[in-house]
PDB file of N, CA and C in Angstrom:
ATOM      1  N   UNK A   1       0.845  -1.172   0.000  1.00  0.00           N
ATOM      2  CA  UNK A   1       0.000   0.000   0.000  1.00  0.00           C
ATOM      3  C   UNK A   1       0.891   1.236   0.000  1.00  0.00           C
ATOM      4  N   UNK A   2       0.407   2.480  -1.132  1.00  0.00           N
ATOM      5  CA  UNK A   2       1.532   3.294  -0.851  1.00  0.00           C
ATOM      6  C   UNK A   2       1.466   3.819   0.497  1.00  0.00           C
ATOM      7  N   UNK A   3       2.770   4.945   0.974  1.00  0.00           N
ATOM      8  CA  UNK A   3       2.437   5.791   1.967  1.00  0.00           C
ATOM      9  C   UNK A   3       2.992   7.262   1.637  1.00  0.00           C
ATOM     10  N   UNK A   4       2.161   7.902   0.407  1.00  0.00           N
ATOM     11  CA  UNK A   4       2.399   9.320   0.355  1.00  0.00           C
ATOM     12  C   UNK A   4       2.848  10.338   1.763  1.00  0.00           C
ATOM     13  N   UNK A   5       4.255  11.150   1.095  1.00  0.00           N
ATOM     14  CA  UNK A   5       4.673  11.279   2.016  1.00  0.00           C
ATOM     15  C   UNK A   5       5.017  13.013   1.788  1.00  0.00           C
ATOM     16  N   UNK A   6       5.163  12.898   0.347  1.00  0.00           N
ATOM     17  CA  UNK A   6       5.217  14.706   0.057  1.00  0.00           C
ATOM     18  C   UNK A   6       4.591  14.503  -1.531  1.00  0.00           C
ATOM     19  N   UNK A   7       4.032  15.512  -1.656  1.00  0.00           N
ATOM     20  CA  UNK A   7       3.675  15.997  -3.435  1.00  0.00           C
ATOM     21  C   UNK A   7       3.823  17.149  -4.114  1.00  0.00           C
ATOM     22  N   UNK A   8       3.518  16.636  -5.189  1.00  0.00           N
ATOM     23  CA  UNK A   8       3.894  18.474  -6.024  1.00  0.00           C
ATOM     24  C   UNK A   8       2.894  18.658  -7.075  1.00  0.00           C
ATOM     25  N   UNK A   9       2.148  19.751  -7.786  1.00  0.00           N
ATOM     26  CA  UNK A   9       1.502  19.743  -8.884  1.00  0.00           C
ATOM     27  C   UNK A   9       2.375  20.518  -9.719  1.00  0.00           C
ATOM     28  N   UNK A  10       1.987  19.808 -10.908  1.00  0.00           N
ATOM     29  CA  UNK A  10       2.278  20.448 -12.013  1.00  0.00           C
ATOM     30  C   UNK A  10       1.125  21.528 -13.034  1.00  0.00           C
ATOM     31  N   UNK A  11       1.640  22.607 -12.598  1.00  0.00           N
ATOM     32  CA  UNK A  11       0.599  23.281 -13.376  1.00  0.00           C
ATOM     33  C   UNK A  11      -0.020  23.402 -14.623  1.00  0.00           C
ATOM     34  N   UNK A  12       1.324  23.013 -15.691  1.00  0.00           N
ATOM     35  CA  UNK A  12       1.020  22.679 -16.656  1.00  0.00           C
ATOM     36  C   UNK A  12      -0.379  21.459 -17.537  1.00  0.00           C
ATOM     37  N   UNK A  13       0.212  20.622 -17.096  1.00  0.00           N
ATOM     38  CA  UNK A  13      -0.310  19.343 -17.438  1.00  0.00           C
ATOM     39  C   UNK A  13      -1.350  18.828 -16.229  1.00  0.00           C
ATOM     40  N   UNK A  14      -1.543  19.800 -15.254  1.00  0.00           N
ATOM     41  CA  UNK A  14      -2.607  19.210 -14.469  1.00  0.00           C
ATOM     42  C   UNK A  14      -2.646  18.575 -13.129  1.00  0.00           C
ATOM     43  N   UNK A  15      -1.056  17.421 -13.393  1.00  0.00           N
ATOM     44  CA  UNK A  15      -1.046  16.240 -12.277  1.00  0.00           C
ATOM     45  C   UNK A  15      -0.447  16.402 -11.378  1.00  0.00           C
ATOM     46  N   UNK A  16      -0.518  15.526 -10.324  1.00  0.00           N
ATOM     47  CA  UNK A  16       0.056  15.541  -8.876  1.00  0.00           C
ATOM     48  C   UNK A  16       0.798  14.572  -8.451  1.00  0.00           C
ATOM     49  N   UNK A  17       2.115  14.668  -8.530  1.00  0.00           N
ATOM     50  CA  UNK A  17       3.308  13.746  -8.425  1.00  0.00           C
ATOM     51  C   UNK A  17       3.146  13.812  -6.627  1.00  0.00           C
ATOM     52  N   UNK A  18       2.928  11.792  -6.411  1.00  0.00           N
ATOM     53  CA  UNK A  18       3.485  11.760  -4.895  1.00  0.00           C
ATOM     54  C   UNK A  18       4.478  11.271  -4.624  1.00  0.00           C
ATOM     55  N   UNK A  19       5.474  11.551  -3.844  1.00  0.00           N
ATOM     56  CA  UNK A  19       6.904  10.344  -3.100  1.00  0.00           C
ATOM     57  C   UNK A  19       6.030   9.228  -2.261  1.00  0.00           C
ATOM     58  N   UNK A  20       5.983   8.119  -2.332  1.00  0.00           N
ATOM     59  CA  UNK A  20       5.328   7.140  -1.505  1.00  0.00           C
ATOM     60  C   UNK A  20       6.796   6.036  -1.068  1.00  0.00           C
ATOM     61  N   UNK A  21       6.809   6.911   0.186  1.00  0.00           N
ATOM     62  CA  UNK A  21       8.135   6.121   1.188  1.00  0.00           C
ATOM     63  C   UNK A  21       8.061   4.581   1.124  1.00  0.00           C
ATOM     64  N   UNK A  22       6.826   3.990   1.177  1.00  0.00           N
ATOM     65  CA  UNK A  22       7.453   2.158   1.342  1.00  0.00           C
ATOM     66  C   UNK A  22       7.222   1.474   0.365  1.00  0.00           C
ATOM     67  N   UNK A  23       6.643   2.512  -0.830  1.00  0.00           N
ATOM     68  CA  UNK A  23       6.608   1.308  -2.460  1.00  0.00           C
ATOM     69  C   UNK A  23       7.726   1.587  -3.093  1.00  0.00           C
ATOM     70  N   UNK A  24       8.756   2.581  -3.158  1.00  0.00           N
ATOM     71  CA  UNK A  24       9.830   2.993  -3.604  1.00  0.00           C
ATOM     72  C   UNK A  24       9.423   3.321  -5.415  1.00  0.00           C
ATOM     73  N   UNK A  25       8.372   4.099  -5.032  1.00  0.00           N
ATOM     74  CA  UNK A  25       7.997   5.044  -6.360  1.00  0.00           C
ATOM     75  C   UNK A  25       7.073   6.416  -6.153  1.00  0.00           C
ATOM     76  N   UNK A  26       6.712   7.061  -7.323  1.00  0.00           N
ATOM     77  CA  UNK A  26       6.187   7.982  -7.356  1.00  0.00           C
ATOM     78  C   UNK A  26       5.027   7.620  -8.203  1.00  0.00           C
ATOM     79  N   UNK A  27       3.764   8.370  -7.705  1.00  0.00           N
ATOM     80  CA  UNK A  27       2.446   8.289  -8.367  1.00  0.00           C
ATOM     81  C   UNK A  27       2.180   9.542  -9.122  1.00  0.00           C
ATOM     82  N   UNK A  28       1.444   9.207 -10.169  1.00  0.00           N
ATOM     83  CA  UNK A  28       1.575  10.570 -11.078  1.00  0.00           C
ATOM     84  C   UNK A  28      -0.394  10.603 -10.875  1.00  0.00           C
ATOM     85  N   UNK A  29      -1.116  11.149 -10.553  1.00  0.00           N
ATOM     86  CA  UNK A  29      -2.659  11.397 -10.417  1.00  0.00           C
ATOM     87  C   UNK A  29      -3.064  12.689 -11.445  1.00  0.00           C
ATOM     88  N   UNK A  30      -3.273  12.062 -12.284  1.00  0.00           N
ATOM     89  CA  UNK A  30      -4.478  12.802 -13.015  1.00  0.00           C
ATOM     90  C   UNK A  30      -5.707  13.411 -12.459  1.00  0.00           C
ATOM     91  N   UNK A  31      -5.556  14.916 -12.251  1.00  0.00           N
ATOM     92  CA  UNK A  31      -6.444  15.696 -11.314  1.00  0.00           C
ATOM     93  C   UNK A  31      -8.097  15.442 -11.996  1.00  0.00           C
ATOM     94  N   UNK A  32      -7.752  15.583 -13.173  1.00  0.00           N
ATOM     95  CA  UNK A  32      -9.244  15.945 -14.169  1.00  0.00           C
ATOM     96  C   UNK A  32     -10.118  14.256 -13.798  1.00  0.00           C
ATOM     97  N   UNK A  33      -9.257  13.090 -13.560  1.00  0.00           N
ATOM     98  CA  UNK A  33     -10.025  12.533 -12.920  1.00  0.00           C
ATOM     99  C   UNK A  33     -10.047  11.569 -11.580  1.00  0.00           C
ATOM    100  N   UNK A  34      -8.975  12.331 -11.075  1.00  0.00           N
ATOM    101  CA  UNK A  34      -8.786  12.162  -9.264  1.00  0.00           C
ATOM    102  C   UNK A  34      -8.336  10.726  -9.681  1.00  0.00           C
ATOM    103  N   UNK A  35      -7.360  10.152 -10.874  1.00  0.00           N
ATOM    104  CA  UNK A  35      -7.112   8.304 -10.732  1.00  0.00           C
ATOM    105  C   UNK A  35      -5.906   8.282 -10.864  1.00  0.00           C
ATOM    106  N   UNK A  36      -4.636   7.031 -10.488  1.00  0.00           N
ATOM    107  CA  UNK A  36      -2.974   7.015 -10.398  1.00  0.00           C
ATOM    108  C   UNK A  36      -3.293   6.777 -12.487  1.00  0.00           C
ATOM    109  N   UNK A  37      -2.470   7.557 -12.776  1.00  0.00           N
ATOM    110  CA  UNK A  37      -2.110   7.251 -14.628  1.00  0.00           C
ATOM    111  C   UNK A  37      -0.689   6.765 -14.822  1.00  0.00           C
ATOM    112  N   UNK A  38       0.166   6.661 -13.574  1.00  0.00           N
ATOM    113  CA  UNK A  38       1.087   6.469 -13.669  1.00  0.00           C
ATOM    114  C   UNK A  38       1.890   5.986 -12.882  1.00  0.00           C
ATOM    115  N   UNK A  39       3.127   5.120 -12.160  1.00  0.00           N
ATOM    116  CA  UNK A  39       3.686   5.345 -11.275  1.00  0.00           C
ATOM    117  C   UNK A  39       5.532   4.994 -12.051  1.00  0.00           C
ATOM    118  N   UNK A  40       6.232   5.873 -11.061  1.00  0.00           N
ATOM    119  CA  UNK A  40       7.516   5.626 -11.534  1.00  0.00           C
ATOM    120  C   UNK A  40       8.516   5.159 -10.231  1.00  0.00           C
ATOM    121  N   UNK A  41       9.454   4.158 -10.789  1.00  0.00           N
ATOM    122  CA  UNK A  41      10.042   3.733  -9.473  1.00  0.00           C
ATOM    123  C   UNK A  41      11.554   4.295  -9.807  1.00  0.00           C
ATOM    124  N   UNK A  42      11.593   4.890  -8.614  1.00  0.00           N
ATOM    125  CA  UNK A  42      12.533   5.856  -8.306  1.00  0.00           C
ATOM    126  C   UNK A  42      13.447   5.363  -6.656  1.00  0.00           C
ATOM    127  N   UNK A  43      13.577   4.174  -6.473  1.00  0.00           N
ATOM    128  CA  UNK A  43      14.827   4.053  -5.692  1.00  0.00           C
ATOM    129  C   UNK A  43      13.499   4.365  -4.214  1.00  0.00           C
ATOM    130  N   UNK A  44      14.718   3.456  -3.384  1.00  0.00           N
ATOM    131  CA  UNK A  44      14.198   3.148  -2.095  1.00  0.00           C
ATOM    132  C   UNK A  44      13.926   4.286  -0.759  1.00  0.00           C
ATOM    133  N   UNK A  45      12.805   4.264  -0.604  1.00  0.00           N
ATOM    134  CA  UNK A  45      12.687   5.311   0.414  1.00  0.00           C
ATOM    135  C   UNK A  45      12.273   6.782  -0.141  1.00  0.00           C
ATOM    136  N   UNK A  46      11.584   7.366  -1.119  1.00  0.00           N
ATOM    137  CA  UNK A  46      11.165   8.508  -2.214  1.00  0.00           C
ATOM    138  C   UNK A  46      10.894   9.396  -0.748  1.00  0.00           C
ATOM    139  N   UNK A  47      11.557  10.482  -0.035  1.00  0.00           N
ATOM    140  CA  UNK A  47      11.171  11.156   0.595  1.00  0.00           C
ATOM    141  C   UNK A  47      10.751  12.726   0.615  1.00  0.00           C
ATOM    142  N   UNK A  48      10.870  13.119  -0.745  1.00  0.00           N
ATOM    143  CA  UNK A  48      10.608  14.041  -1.406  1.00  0.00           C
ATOM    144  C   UNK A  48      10.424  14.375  -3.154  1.00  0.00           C
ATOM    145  N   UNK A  49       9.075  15.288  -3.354  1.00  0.00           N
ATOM    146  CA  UNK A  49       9.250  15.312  -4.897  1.00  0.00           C
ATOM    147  C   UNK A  49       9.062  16.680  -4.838  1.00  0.00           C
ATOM    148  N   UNK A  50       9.625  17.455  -6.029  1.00  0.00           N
ATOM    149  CA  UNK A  50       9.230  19.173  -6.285  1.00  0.00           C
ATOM    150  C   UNK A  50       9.469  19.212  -7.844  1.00  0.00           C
ATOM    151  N   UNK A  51       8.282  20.375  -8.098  1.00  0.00           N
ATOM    152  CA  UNK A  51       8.331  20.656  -9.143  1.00  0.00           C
ATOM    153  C   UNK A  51       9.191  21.875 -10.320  1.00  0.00           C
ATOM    154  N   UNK A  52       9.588  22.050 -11.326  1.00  0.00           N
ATOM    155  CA  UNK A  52      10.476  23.146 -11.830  1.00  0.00           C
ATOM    156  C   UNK A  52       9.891  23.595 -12.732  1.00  0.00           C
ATOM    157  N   UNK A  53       8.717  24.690 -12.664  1.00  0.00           N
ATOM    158  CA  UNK A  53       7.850  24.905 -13.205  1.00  0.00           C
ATOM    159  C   UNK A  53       8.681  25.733 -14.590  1.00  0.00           C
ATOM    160  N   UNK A  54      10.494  26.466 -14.820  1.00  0.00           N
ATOM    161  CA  UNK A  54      10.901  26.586 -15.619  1.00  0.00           C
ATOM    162  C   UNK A  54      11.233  25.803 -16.736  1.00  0.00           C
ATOM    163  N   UNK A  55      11.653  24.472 -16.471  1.00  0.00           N
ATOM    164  CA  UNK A  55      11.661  23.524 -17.522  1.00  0.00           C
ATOM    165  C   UNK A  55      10.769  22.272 -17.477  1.00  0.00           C
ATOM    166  N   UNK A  56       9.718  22.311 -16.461  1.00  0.00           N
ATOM    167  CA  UNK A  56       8.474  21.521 -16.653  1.00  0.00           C
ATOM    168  C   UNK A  56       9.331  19.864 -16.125  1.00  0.00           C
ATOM    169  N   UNK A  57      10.455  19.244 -15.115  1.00  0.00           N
ATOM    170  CA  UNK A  57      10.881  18.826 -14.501  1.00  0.00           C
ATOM    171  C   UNK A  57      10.333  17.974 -13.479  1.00  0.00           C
ATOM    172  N   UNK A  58      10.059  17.008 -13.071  1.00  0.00           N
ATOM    173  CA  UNK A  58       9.881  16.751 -11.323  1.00  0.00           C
ATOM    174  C   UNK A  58      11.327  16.062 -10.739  1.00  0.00           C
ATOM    175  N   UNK A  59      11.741  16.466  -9.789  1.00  0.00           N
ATOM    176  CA  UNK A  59      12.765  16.205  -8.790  1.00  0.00           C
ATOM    177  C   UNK A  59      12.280  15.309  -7.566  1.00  0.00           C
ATOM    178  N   UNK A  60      13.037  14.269  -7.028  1.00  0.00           N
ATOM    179  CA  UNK A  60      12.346  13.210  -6.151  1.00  0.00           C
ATOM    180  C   UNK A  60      13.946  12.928  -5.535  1.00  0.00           C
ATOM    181  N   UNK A  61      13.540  13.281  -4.056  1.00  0.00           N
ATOM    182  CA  UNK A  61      14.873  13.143  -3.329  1.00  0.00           C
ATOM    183  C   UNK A  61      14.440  11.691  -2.809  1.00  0.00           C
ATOM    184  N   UNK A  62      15.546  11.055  -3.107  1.00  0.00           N
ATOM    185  CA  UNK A  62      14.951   9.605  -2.310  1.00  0.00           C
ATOM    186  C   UNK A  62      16.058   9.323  -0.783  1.00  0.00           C
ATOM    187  N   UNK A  63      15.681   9.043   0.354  1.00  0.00           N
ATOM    188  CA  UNK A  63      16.707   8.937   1.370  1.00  0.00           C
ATOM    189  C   UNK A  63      17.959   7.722   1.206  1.00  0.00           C
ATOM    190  N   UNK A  64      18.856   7.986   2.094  1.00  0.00           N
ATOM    191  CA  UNK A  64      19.931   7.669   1.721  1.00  0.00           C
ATOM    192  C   UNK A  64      20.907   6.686   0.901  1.00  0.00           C
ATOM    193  N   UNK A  65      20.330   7.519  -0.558  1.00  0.00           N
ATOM    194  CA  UNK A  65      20.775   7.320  -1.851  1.00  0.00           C
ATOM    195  C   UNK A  65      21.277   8.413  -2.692  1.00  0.00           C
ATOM    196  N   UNK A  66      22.460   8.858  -2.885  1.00  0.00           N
ATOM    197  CA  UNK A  66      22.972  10.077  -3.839  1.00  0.00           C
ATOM    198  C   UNK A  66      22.232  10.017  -5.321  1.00  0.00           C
TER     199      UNK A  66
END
């Protein structure tokens, strides 16, 4: 089960990227209809995601992993 732990929207495109600490990915939610369209696995422990609304980016700090 995930456990969303931080998120970010993207203004552009709509969606809402979560870090989910114990599946070791990120959920991408399609706002227009509140459902996961996506998930990306991004390394163990995802304890942060932010968005770079200059080059349209998401950033996902995952814990102790460089």
């Amino acid at each position: 089960m995930p456990n969303p732990v931080f998120l970010t929207y993207d203004s552009v495109n709509g969606n809402v990227y979560t870090a989910n600490h114990d599946t070791q990915v990120v959920s991408v939610i399609d706002t227009s209809t509140n459902s996961v369209i996506n998930t990306v696995t991004v390394g163990s422990d995802p304890s942060g995601v932010g968005y770079d609304p200059d080059n349209g980016d998401i950033y996902v700090g995952v814990h102790g992993e460089n």
